[in-house]
Protein backbone atom coordinates (compact mmCIF):
# COMPACT_ATOMS: atom_id res chain seq x y z
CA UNK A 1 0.00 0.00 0.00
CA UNK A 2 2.79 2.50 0.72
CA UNK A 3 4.72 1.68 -2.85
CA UNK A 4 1.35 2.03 -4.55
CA UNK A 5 0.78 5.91 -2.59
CA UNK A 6 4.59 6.55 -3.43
CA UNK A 7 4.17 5.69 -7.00
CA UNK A 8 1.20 8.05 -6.94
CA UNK A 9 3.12 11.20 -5.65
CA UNK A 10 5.74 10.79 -7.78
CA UNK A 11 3.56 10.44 -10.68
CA UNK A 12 1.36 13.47 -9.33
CA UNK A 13 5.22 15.52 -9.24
CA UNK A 14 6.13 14.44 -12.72
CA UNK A 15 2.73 15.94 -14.22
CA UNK A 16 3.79 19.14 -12.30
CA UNK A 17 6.62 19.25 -14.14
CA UNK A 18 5.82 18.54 -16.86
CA UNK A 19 3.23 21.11 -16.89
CA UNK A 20 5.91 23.69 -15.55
CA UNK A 21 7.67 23.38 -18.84
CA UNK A 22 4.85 24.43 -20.74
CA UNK A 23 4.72 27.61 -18.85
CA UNK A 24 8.56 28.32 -18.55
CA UNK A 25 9.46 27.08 -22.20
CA UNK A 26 9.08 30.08 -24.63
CA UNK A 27 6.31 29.13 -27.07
CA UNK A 28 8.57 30.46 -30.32
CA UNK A 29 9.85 26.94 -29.88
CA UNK A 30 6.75 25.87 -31.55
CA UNK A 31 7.34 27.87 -35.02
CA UNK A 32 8.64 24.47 -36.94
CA UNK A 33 6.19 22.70 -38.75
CA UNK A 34 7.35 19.68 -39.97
CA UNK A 35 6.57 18.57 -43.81
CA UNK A 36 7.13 16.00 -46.52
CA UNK A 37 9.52 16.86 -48.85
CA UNK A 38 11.46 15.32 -52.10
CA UNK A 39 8.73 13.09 -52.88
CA UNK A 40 9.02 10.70 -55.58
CA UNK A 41 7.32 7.66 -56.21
CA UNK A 42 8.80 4.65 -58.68
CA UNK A 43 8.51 0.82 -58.85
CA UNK A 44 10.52 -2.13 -59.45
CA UNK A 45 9.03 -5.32 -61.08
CA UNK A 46 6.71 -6.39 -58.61
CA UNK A 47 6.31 -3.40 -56.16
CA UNK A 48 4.94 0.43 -56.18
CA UNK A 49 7.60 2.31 -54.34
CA UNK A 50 7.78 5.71 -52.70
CA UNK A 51 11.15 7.79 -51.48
CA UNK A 52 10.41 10.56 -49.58
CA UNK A 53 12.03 12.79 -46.37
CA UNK A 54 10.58 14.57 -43.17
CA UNK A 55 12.23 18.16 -42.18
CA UNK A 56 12.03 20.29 -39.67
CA UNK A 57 10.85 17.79 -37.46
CA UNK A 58 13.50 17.77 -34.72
CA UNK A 59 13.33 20.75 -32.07
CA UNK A 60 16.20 21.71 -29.61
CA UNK A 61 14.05 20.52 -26.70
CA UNK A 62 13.83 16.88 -28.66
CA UNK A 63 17.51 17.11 -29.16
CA UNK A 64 17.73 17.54 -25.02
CA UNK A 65 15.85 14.29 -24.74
CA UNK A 66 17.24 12.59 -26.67
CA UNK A 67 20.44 12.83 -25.69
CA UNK A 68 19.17 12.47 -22.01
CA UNK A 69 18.52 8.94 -23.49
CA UNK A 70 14.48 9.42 -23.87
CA UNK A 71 13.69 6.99 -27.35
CA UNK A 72 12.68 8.91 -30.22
CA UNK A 73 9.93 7.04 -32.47
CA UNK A 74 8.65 8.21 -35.70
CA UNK A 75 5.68 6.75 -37.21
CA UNK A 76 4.58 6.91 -41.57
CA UNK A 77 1.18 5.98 -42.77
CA UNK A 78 0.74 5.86 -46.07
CA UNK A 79 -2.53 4.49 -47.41
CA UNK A 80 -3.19 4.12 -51.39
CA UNK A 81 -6.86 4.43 -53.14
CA UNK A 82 -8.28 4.09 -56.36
CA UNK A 83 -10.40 7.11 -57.44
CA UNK A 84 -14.00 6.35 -58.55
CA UNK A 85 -16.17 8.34 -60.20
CA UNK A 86 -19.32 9.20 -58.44
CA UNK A 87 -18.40 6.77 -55.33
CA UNK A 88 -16.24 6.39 -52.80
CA UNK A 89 -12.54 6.07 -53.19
CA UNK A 90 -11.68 2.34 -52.66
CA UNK A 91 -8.38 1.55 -50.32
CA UNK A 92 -6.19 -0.57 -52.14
CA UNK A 93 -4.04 -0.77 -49.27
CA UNK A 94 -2.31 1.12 -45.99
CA UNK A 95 1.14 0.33 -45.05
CA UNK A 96 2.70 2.05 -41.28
CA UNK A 97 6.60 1.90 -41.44
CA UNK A 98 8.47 3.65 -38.37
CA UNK A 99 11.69 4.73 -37.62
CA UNK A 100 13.61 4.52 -33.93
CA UNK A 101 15.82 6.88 -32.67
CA UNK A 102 18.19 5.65 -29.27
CA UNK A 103 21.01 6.92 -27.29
CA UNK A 104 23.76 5.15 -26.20
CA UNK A 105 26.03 7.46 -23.86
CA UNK A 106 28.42 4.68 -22.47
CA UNK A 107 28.84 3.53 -26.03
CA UNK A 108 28.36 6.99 -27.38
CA UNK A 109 26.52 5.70 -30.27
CA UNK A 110 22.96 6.41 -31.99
CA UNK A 111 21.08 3.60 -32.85
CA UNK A 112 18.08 4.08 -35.43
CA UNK A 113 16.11 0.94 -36.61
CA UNK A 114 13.78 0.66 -39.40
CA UNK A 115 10.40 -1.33 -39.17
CA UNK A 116 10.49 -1.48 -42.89
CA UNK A 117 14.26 -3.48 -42.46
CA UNK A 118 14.22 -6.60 -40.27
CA UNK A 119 18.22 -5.97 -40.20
CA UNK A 120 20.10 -4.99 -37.21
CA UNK A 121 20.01 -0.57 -35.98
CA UNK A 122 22.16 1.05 -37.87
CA UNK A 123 24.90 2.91 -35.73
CA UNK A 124 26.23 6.26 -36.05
CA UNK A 125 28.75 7.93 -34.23
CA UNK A 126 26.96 11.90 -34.55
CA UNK A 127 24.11 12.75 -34.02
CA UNK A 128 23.30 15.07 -37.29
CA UNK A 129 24.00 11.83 -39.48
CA UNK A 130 21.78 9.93 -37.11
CA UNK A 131 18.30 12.41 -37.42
CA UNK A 132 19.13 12.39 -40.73
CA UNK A 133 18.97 8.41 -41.10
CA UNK A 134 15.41 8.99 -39.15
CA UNK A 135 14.56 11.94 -41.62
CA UNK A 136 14.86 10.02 -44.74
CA UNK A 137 12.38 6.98 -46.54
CA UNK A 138 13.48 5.03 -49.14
CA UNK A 139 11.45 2.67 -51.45
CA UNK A 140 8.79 1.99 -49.06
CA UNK A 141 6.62 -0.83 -50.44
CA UNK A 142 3.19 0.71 -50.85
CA UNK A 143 1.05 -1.84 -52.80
CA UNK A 144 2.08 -4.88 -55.46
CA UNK A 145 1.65 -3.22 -59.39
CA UNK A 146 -0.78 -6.57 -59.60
CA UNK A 147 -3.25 -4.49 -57.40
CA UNK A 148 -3.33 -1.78 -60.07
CA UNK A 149 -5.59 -1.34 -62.77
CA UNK A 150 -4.20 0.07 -65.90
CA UNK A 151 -5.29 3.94 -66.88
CA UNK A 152 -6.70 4.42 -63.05
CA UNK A 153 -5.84 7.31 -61.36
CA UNK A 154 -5.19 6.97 -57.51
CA UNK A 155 -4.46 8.75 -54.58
CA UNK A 156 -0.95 8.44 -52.15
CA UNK A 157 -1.50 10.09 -49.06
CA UNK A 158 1.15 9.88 -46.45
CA UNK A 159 1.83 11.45 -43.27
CA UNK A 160 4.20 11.50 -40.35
CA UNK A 161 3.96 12.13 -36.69
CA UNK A 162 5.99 11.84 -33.51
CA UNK A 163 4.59 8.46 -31.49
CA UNK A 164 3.65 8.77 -27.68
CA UNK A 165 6.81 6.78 -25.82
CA UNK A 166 6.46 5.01 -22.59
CA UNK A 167 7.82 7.14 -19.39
CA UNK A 168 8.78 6.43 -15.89
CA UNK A 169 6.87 5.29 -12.77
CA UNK A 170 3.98 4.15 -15.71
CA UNK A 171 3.06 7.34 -16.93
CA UNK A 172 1.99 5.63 -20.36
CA UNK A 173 -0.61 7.90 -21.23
CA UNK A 174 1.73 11.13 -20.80
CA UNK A 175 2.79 12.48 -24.05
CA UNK A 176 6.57 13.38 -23.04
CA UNK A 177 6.79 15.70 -25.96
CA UNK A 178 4.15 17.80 -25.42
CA UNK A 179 3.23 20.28 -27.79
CA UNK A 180 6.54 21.81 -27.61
CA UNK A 181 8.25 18.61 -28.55
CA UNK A 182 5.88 16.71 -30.97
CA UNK A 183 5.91 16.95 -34.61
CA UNK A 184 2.75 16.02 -36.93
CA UNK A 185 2.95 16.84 -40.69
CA UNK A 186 -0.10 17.64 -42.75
CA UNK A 187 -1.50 15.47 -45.34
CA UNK A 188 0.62 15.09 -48.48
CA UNK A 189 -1.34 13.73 -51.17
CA UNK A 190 0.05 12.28 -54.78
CA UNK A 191 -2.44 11.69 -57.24
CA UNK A 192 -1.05 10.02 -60.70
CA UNK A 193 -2.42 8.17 -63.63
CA UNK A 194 -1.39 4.42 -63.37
CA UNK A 195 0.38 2.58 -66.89
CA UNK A 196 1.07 -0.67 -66.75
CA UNK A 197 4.60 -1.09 -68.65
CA UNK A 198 4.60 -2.65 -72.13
CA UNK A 199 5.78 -6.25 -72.18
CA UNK A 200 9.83 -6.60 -72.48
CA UNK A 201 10.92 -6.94 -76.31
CA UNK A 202 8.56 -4.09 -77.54
């Protein structure tokens, strides 16, 4: 019983504080807005592809945290649809891909990991090259070209956000980056025209 009325003031202090540094943080810390950039979308032989990059989505306050050692977690959803006349758009299909940013100060090493790659983090000694590794998607599988009907348009719309992370004493619900902290792009939507590619030979 006493644990369970110490975990509760020390949750109770770490909502204080965390609402202190909403009022002592100057708000011009919240002029970024983060935004989908470079955009290009390609295939291979089986698979529609898309290459993009986030910017402006790290803050000097998220910088702080993460180098206190606080996980960074990025998360992209990117859902395709076919555009039909006088209906509803039909979802062809919605693919979430994130990125993990971690800090290592014994080892002094960043470690970011990609959902998309079942391969070990990739390590990096400074910490511009690392945001930039967490910045930057490329040849995301969005749908198989089977899935696509030939001379249909569709729509690509993608968008990236900062995920809630998982805090001391079980705060799970607290959103560590508030406001200040958190990054959320707006809706960037591709329309194009599908063509299936003329058999090899021709």
């Amino acid at each position: 019983m006493k644990n369970i009325t110490t975990l509760k003031k020390y949750s109770a202090l770490t909502l204080i504080f965390l609402g202190l540094l909403l009022v002592v943080v100057p708000l011009t810390s919240q002029g970024m807005k983060a935004k989908i950039v470079d955009f290009l979308l390609s295939s291979n032989h089986q698979n529609l592809l898309v290459y993009f990059k986030i910017t402006d989505c790290f803050t000097k306050k998220m910088d702080e945290a993460i180098m206190a050692g606080i996980p960074a977690d990025f998360s992209f959803k990117l859902e395709l649809s076919e555009k039909r006349p006088f209906w509803f758009n039909k979802t062809i299909s919605e693919v979430e891909v994130r990125h993990s940013l971690k800090y290592d100060s014994v080892k002094n090493i960043y470690f970011v990991k990609y959902s998309e790659d079942q391969k070990d983090p990739l390590e990096f000694h400074d910490f511009e090259s690392a945001k930039r590794a967490m910045e930057d998607l490329s040849g995301i599988k969005v749908a198989p070209l089977e899935a696509l009907k030939d001379g249909t348009t569709y729509f690509l719309r993608v968008k990236g956000k900062l995920d809630r992370i998982r805090l001391p004493l079980n705060l799970e619900h607290v959103l560590f980056f508030v406001s200040l902290w958190d990054f959320e792009t707006d809706n960037y939507i591709h329309s194009f025209l599908h063509k299936k590619a003329p058999p090899e030979g021709r």
